[in-house]
PDB file of N, CA and C in Angstrom:
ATOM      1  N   UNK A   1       0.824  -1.192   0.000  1.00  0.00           N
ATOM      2  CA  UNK A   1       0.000   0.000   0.000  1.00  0.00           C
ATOM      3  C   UNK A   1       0.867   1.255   0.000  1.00  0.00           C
ATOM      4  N   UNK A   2       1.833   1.081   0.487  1.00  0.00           N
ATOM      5  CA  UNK A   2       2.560   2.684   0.575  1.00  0.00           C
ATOM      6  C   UNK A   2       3.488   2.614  -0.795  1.00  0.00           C
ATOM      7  N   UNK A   3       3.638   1.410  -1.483  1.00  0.00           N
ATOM      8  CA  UNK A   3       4.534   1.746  -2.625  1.00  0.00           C
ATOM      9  C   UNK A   3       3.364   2.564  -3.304  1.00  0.00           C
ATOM     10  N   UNK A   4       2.504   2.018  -2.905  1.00  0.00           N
ATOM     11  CA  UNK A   4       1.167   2.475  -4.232  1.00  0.00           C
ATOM     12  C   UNK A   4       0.999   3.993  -4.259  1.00  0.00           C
ATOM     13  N   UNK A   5       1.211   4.459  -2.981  1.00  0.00           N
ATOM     14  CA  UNK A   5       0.980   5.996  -2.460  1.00  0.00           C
ATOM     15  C   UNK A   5       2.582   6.574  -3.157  1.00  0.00           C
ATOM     16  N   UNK A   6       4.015   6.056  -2.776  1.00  0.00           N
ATOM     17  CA  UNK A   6       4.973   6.550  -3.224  1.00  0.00           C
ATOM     18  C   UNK A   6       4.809   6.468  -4.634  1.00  0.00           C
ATOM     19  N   UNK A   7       3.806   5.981  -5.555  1.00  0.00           N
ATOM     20  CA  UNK A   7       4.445   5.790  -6.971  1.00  0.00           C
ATOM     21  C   UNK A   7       3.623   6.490  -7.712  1.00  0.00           C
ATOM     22  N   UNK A   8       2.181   6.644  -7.066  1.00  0.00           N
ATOM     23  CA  UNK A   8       1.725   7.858  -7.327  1.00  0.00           C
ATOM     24  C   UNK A   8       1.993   9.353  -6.764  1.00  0.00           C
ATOM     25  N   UNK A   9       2.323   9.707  -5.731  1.00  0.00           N
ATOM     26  CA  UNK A   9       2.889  10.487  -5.488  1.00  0.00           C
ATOM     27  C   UNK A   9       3.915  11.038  -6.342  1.00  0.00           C
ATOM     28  N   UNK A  10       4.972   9.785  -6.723  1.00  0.00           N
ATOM     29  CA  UNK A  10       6.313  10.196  -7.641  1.00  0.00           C
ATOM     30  C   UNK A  10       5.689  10.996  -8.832  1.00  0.00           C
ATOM     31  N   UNK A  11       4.877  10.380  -9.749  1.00  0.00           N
ATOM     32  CA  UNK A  11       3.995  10.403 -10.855  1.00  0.00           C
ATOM     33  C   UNK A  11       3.351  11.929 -11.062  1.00  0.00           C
ATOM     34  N   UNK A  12       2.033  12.001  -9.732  1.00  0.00           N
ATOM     35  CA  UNK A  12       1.901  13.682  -9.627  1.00  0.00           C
ATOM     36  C   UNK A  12       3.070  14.576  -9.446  1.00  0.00           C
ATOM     37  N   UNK A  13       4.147  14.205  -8.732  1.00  0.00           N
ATOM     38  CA  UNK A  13       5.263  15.244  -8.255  1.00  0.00           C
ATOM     39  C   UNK A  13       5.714  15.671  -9.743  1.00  0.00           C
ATOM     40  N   UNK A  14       5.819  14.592 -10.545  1.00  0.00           N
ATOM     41  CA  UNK A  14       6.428  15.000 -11.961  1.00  0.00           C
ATOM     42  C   UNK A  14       6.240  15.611 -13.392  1.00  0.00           C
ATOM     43  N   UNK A  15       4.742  14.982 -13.011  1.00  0.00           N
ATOM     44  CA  UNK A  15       3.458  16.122 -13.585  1.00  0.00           C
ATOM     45  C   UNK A  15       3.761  17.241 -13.152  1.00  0.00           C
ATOM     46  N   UNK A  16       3.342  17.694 -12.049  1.00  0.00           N
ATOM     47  CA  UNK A  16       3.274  18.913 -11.544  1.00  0.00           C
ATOM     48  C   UNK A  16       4.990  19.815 -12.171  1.00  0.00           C
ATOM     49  N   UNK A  17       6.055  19.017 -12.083  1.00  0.00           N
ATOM     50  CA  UNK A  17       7.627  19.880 -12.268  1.00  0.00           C
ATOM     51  C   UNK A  17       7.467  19.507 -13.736  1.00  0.00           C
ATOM     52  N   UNK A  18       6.813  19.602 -14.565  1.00  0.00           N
ATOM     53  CA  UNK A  18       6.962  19.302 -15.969  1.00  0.00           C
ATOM     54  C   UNK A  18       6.220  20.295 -16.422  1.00  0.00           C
ATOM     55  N   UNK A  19       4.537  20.407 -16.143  1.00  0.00           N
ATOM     56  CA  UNK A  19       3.880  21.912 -15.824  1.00  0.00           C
ATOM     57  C   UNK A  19       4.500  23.634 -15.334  1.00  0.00           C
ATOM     58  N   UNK A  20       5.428  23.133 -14.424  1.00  0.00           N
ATOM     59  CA  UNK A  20       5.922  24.183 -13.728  1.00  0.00           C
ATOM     60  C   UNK A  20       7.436  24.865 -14.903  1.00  0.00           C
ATOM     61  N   UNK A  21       7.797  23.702 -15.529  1.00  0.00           N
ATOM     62  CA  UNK A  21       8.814  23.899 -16.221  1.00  0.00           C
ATOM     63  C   UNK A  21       8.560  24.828 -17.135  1.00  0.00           C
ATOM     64  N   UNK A  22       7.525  24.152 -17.973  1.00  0.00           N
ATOM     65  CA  UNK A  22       6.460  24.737 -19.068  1.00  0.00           C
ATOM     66  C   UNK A  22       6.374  26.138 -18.871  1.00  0.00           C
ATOM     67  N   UNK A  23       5.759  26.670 -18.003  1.00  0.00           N
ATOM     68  CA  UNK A  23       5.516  27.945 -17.323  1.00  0.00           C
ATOM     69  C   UNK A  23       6.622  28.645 -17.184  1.00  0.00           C
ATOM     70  N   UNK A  24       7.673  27.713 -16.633  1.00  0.00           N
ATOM     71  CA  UNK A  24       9.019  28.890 -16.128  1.00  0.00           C
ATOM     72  C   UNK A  24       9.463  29.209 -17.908  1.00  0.00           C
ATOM     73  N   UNK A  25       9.314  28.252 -18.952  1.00  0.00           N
ATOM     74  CA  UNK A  25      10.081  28.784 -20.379  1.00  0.00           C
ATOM     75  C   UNK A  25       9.208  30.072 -20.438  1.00  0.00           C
ATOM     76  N   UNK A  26       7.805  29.517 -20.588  1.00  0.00           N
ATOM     77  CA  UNK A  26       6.821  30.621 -21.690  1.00  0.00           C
ATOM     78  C   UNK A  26       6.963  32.265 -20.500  1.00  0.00           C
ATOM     79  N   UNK A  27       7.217  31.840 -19.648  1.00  0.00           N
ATOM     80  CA  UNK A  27       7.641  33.041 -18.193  1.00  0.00           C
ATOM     81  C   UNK A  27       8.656  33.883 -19.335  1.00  0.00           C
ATOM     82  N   UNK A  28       9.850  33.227 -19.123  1.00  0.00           N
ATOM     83  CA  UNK A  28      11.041  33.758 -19.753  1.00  0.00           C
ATOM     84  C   UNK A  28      11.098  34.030 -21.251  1.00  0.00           C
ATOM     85  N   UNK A  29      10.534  33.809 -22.370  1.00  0.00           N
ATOM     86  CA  UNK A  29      10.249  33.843 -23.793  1.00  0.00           C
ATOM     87  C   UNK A  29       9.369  35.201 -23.820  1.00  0.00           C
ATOM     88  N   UNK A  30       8.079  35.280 -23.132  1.00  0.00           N
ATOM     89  CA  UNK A  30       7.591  35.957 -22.876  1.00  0.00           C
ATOM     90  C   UNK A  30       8.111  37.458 -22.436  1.00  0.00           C
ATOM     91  N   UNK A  31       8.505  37.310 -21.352  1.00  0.00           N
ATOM     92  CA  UNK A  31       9.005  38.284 -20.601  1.00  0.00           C
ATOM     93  C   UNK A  31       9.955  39.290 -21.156  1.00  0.00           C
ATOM     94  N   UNK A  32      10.873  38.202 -21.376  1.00  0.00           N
ATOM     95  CA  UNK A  32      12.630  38.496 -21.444  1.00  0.00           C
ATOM     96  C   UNK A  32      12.758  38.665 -22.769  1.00  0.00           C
ATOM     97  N   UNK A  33      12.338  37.813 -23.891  1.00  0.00           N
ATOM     98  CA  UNK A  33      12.959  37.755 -25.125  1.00  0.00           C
ATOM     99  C   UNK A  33      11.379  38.829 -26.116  1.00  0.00           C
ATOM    100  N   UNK A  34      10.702  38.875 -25.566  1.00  0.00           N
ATOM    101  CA  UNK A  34       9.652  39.276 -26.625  1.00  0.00           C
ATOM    102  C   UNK A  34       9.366  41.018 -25.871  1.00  0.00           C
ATOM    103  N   UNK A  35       9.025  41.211 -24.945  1.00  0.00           N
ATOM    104  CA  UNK A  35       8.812  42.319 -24.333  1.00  0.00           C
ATOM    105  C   UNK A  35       9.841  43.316 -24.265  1.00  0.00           C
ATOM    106  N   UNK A  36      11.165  42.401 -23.400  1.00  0.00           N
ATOM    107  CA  UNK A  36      12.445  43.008 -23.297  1.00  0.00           C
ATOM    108  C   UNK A  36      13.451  43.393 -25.004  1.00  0.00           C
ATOM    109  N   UNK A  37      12.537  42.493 -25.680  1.00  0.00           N
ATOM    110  CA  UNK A  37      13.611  42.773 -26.865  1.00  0.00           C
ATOM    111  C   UNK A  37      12.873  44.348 -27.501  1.00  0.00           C
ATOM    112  N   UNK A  38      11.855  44.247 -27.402  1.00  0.00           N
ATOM    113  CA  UNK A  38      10.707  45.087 -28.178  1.00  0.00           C
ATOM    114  C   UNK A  38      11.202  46.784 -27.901  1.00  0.00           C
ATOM    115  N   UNK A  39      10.911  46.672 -26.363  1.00  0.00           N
ATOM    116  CA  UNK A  39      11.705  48.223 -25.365  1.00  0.00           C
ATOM    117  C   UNK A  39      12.750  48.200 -25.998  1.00  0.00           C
ATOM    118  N   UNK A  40      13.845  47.175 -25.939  1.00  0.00           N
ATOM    119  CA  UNK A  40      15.515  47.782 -26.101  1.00  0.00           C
ATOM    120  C   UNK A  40      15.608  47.884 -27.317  1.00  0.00           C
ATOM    121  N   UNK A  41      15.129  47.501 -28.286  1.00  0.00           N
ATOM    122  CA  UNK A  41      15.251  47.885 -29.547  1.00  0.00           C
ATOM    123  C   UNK A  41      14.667  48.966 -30.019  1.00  0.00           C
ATOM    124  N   UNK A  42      13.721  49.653 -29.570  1.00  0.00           N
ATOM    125  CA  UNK A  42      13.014  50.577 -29.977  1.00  0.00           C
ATOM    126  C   UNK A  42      13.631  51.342 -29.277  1.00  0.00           C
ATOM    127  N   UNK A  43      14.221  51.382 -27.994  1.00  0.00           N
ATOM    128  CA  UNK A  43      15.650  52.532 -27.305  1.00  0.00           C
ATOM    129  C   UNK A  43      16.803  52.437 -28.117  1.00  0.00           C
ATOM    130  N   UNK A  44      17.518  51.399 -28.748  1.00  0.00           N
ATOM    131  CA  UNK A  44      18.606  51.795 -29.239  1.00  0.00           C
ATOM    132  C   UNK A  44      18.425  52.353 -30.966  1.00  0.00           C
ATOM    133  N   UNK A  45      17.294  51.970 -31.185  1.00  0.00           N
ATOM    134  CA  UNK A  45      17.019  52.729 -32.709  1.00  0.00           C
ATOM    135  C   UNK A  45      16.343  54.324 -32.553  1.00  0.00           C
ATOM    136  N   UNK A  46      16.170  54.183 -31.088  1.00  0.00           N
ATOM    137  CA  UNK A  46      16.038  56.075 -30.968  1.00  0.00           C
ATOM    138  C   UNK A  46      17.189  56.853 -30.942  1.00  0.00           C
ATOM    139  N   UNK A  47      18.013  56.315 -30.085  1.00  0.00           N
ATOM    140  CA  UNK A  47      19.322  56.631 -29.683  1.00  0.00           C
ATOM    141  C   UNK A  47      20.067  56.692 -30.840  1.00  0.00           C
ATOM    142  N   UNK A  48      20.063  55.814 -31.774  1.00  0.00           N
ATOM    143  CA  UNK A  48      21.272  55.397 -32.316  1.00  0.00           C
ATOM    144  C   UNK A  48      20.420  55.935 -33.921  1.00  0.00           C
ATOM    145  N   UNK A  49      19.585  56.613 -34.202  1.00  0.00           N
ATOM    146  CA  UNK A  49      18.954  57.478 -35.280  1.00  0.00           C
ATOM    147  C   UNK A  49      18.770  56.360 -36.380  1.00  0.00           C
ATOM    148  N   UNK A  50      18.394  55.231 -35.600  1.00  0.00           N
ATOM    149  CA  UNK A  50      18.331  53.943 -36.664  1.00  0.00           C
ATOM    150  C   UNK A  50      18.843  52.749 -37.353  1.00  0.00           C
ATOM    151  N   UNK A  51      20.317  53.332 -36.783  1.00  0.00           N
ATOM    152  CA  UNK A  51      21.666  52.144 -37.428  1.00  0.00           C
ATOM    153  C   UNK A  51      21.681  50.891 -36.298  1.00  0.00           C
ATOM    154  N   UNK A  52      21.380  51.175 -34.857  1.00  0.00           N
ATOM    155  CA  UNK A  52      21.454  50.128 -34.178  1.00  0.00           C
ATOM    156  C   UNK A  52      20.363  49.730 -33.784  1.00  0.00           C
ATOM    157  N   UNK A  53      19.866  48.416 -33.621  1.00  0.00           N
ATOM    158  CA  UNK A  53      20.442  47.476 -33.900  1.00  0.00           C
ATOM    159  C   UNK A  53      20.535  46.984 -35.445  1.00  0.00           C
ATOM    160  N   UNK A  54      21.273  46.384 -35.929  1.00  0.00           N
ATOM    161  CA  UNK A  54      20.751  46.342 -38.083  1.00  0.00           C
ATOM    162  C   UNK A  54      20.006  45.219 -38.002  1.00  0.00           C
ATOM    163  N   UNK A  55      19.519  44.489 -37.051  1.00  0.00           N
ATOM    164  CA  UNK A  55      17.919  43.573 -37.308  1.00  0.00           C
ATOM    165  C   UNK A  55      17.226  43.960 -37.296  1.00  0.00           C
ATOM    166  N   UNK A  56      15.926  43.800 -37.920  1.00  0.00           N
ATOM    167  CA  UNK A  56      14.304  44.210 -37.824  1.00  0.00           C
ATOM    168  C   UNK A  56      13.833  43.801 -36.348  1.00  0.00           C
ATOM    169  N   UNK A  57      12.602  44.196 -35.907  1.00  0.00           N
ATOM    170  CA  UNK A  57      12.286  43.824 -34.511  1.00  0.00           C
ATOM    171  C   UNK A  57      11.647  42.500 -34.938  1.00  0.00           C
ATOM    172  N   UNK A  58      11.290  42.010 -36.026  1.00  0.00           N
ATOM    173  CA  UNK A  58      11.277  40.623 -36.533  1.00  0.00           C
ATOM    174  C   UNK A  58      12.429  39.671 -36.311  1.00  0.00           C
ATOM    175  N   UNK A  59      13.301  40.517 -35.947  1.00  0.00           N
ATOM    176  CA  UNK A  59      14.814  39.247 -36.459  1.00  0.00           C
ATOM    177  C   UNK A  59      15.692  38.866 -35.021  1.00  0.00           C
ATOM    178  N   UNK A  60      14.934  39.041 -34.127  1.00  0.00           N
ATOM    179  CA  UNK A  60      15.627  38.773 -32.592  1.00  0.00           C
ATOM    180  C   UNK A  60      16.643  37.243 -33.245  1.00  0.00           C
ATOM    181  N   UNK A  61      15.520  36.138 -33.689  1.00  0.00           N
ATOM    182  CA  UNK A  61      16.750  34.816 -34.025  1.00  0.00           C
ATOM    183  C   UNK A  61      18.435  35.178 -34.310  1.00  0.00           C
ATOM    184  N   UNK A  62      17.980  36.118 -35.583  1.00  0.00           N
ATOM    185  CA  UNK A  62      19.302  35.957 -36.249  1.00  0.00           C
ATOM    186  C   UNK A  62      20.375  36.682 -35.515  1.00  0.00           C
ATOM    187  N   UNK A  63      20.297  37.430 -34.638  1.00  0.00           N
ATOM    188  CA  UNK A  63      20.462  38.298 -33.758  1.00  0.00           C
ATOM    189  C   UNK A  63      22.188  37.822 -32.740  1.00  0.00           C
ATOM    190  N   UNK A  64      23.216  38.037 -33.003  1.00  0.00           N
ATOM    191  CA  UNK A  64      24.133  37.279 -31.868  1.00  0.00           C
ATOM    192  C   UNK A  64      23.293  36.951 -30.800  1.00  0.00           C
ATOM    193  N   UNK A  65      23.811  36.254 -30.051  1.00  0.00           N
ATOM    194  CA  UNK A  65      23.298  35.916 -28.724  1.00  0.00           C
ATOM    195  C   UNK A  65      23.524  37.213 -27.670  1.00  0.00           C
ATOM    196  N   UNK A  66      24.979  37.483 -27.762  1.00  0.00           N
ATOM    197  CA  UNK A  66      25.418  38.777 -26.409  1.00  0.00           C
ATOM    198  C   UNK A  66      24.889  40.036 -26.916  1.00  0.00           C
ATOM    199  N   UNK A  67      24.571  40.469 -28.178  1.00  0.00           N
ATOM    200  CA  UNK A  67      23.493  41.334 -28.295  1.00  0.00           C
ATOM    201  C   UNK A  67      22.471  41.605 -28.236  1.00  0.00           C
ATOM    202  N   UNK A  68      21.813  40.469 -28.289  1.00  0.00           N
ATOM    203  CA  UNK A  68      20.460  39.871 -27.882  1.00  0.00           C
ATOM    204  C   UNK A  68      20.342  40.167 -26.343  1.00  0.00           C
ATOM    205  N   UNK A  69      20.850  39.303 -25.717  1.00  0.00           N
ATOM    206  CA  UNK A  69      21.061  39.656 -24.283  1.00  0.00           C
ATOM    207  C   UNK A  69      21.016  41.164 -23.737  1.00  0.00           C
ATOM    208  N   UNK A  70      22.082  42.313 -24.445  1.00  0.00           N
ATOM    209  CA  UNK A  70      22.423  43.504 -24.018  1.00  0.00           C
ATOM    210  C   UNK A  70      21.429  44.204 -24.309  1.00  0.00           C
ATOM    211  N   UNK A  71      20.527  43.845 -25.181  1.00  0.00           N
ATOM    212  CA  UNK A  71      19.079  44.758 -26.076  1.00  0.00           C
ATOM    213  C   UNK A  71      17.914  44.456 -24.930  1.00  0.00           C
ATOM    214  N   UNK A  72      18.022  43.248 -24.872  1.00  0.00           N
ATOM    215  CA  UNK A  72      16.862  42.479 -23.941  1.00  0.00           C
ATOM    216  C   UNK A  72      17.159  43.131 -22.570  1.00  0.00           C
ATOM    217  N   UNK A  73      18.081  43.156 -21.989  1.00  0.00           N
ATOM    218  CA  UNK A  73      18.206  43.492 -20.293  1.00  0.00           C
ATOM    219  C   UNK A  73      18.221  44.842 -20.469  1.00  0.00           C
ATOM    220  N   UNK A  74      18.423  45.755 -21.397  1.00  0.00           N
ATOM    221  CA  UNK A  74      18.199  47.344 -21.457  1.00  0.00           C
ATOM    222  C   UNK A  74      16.619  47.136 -21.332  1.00  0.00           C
ATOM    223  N   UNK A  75      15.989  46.527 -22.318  1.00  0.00           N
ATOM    224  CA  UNK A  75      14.322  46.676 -22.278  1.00  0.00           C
ATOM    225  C   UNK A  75      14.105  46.239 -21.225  1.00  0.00           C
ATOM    226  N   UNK A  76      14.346  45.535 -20.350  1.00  0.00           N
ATOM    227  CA  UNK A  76      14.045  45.078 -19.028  1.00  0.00           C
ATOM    228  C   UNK A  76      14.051  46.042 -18.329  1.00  0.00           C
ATOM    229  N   UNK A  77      15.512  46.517 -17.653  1.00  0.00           N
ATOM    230  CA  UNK A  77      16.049  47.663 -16.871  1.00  0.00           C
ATOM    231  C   UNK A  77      14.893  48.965 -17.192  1.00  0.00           C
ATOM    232  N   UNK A  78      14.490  49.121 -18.614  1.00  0.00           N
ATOM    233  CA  UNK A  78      13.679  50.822 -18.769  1.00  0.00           C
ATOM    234  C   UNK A  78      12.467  50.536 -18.225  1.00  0.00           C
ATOM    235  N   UNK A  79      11.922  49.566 -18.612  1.00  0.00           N
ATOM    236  CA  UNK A  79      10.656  48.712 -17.641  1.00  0.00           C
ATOM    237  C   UNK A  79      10.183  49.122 -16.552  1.00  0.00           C
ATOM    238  N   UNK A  80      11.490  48.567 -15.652  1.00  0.00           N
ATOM    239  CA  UNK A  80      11.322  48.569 -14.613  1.00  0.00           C
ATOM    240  C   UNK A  80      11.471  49.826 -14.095  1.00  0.00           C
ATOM    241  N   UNK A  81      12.147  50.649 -15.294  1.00  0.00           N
ATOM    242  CA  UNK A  81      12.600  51.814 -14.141  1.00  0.00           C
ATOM    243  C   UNK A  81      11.454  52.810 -14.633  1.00  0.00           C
ATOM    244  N   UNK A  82      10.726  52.626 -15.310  1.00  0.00           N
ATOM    245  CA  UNK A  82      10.062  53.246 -15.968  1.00  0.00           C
ATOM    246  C   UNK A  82       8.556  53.082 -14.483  1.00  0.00           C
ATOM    247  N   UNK A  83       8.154  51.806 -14.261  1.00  0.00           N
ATOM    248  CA  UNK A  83       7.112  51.272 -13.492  1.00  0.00           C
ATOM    249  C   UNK A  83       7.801  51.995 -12.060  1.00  0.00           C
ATOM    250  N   UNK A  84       9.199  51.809 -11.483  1.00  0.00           N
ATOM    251  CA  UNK A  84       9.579  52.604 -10.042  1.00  0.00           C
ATOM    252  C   UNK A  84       9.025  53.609 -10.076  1.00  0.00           C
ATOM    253  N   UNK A  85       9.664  54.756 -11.234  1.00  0.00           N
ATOM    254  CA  UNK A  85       9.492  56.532 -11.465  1.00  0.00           C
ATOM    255  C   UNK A  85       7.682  56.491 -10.983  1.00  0.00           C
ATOM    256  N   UNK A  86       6.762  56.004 -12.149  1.00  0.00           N
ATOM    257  CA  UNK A  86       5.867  55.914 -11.810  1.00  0.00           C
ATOM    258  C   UNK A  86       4.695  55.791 -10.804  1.00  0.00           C
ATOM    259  N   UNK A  87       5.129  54.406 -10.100  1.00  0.00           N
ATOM    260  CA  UNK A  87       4.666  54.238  -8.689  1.00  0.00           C
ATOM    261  C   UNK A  87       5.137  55.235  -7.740  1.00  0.00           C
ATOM    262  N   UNK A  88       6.389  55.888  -7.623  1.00  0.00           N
ATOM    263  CA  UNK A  88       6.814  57.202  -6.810  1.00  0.00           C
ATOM    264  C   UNK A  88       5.881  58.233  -6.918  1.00  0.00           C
ATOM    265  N   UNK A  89       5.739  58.530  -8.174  1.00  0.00           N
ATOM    266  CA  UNK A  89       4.766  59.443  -8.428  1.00  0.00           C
ATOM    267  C   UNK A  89       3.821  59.811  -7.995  1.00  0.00           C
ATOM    268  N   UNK A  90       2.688  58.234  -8.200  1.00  0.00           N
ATOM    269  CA  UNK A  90       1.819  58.442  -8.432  1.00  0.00           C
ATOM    270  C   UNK A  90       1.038  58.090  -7.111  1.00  0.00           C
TER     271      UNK A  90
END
């Protein structure tokens, strides 16, 4: 009887971290790569009068990786700092 409880137990536990996994990608894809890319690219093509970044906001793939990254955590960072200023405010 208790294997029966440990093996279902195991079973839901793994369901459940397979669900949770799921969530933590579409979390981060979401978040980080689609939102964050969107802000930092649309900041460095203000800044930069259009030459940076030379991908379309279509082309995050083709994109290096460490630029990708540096575009994405700027759109993050204005985000957030954008939502602080705000809440101070308001």
């Amino acid at each position: 009887m208790t294997e029966l409880f440990e093996g279902l137990f195991y079973t839901v536990a793994r369901v459940i971290l397979g669900i949770l996994r799921l969530l933590h990608f579409l979390a981060w894809h979401i978040g980080v790569s689609t939102i964050g890319w969107s802000i930092g690219w649309y900041f460095y093509r203000t800044i930069s009068i259009g030459f940076f970044p030379g991908e379309s906001l279509d082309d995050e793939e083709s994109c290096h990786w460490f630029k990708a990254l540096v575009i994405e955590l700027t759109g993050l960072v204005i985000l957030i700092s954008v939502i602080r200023v705000l809440s101070s405010v308001l």
